[in-house]
C-alpha atoms as a PDB file:
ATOM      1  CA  UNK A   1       8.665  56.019 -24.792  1.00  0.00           C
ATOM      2  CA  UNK A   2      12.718  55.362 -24.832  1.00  0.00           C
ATOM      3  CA  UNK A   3      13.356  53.298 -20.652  1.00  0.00           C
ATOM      4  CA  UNK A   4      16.739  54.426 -19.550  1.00  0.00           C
ATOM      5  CA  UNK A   5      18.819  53.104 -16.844  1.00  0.00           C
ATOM      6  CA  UNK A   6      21.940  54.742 -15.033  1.00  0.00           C
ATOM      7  CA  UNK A   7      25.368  54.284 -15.953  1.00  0.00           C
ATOM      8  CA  UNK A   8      28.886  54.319 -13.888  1.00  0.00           C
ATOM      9  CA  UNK A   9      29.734  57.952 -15.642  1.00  0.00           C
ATOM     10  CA  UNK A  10      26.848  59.350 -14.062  1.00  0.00           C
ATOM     11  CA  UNK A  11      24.699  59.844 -17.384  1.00  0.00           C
ATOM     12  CA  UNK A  12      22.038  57.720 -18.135  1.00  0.00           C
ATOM     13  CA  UNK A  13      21.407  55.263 -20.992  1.00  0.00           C
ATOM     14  CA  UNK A  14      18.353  55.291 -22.878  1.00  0.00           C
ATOM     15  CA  UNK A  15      17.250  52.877 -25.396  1.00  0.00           C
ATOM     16  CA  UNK A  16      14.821  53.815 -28.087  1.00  0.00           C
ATOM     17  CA  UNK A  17      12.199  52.196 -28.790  1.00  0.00           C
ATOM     18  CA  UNK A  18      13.003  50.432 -31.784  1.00  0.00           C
ATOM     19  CA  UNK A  19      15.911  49.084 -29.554  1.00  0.00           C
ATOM     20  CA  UNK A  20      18.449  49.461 -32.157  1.00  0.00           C
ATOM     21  CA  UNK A  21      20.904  51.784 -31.008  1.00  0.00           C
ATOM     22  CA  UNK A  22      21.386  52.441 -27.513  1.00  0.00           C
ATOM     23  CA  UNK A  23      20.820  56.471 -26.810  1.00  0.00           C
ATOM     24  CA  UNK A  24      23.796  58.082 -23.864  1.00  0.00           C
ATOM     25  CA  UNK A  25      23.081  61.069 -22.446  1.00  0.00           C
ATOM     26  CA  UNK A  26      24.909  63.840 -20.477  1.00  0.00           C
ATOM     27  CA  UNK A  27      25.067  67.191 -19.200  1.00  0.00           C
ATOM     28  CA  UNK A  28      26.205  71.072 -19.801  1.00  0.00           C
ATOM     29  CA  UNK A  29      28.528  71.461 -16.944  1.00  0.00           C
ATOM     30  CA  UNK A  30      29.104  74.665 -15.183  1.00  0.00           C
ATOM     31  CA  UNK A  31      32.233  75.452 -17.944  1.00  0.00           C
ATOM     32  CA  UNK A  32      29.650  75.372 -20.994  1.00  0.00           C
ATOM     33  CA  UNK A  33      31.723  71.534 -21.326  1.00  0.00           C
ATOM     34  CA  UNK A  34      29.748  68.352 -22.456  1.00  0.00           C
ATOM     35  CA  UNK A  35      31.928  65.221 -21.632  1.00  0.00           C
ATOM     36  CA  UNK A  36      30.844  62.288 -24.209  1.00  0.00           C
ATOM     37  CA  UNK A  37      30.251  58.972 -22.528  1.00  0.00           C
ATOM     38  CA  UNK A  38      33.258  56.432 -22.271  1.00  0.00           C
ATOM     39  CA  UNK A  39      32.212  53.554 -23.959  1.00  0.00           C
ATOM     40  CA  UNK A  40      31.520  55.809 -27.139  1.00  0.00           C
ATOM     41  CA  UNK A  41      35.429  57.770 -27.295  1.00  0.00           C
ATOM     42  CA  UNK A  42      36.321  54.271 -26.685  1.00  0.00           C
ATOM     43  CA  UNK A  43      34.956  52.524 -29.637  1.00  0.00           C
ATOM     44  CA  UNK A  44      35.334  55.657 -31.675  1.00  0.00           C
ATOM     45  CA  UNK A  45      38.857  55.769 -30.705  1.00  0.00           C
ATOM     46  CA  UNK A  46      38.425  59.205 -29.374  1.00  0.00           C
ATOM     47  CA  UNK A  47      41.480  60.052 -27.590  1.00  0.00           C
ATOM     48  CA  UNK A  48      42.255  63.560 -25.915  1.00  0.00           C
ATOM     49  CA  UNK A  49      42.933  66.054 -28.229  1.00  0.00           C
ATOM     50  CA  UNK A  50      40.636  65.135 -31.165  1.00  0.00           C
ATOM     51  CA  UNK A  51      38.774  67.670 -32.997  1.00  0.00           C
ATOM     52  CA  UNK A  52      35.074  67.886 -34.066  1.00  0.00           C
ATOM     53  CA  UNK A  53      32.888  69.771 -36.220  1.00  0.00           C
ATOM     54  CA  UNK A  54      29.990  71.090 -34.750  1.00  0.00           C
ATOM     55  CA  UNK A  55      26.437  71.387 -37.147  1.00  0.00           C
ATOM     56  CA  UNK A  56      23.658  72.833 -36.047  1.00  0.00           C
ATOM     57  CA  UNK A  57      20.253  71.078 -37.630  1.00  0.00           C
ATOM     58  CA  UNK A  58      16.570  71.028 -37.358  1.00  0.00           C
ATOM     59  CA  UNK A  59      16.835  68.792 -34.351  1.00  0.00           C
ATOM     60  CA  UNK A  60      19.480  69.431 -32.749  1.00  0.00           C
ATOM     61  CA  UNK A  61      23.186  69.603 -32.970  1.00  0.00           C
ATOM     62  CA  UNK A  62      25.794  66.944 -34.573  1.00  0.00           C
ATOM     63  CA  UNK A  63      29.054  66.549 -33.409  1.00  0.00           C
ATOM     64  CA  UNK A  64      31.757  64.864 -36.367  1.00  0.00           C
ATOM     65  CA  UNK A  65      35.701  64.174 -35.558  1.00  0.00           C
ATOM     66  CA  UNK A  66      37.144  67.074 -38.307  1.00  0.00           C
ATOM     67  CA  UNK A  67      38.331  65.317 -41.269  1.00  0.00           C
ATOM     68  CA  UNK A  68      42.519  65.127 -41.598  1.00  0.00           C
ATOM     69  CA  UNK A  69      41.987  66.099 -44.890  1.00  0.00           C
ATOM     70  CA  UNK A  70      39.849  69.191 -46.428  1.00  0.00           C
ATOM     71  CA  UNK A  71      36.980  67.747 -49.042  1.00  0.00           C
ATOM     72  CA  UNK A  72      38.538  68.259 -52.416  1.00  0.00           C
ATOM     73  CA  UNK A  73      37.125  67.527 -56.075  1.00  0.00           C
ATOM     74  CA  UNK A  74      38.990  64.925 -57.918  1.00  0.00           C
ATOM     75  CA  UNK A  75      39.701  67.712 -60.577  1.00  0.00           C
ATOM     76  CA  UNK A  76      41.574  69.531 -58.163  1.00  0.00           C
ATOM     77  CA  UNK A  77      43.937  66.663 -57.349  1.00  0.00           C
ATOM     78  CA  UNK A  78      43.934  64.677 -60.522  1.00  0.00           C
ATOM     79  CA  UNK A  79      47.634  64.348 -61.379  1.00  0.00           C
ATOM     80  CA  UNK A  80      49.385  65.315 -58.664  1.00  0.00           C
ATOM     81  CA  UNK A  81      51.069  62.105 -58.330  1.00  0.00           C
ATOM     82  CA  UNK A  82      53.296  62.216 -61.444  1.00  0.00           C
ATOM     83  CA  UNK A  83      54.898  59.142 -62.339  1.00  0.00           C
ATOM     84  CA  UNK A  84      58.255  58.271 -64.371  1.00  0.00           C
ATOM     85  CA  UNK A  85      56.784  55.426 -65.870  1.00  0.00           C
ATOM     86  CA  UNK A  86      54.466  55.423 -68.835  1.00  0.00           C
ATOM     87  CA  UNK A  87      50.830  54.656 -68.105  1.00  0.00           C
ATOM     88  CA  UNK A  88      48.976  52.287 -68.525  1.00  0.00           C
ATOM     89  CA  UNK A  89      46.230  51.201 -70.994  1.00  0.00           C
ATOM     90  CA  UNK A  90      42.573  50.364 -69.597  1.00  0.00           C
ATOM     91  CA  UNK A  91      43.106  47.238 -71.596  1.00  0.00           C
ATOM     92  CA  UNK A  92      46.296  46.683 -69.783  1.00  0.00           C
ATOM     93  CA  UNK A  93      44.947  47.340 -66.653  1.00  0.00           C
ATOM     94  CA  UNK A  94      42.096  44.493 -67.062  1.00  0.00           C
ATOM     95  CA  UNK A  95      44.564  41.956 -68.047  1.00  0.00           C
ATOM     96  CA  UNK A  96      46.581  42.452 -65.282  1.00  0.00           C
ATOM     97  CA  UNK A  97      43.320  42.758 -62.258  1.00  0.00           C
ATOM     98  CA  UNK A  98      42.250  39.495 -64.540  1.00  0.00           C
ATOM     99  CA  UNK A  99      45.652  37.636 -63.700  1.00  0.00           C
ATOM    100  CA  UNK A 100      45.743  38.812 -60.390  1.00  0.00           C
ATOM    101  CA  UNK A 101      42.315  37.450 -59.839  1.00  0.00           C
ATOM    102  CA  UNK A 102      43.388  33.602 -61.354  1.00  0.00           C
ATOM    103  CA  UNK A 103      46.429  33.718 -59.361  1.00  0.00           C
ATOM    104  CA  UNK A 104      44.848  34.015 -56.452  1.00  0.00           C
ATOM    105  CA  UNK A 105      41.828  31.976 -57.192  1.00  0.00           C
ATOM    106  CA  UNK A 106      44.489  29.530 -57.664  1.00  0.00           C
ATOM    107  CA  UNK A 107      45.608  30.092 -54.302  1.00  0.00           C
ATOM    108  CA  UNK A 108      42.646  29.006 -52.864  1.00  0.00           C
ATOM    109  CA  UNK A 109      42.411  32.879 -51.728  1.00  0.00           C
ATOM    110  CA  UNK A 110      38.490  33.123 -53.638  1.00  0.00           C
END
């Protein structure tokens, strides 16, 4: 059985009982409104304004910030960034990770 204790924004905090994560709760105000406890916009850097997703599953409901970007396959996007220069080999590409990875080995950096 999860012990909770009271918080300052009048919701409670529950731990469960493998005492990994702590659980917050709140309420369904008046409005239909759920207000998500401070110290979670806070580390999530929720500010006002930000946009969620809202997925209804077997136990529940889970609530995601909406991505900035829509999901996209990398066929769909592949090439968009055209370049002036002529590409590179896969064989140039090693050699130049591998120098980059001496150079800063050298550094002291690894």
């Amino acid at each position: 059985m999860a012990s909770c204790s009271r918080t300052e924004s009048r919701g409670r905090m529950c731990h469960n009982p493998t005492r990994v994560l702590p659980l917050e709760t709140t309420r369904l105000s008046t409005k239909s409104q759920i207000i998500l406890p401070k110290n979670i916009r806070t580390s999530r850097a929720w500010g006002p304004g930000t946009e969620f997703t809202v997925e209804e599953t077997g136990d529940g409901i889970l609530l995601r910030p909406a991505g900035r970007f829509p999901n996209v396959d990398l066929e769909e996007v592949a090439g968009c960034l055209r370049s002036k220069s002529k590409s590179k080999t896969p064989a140039q590409m090693r050699n130049a990770i591998e120098r980059e990875v001496i150079r800063r080995h050298d550094r002291g950096r690894y």
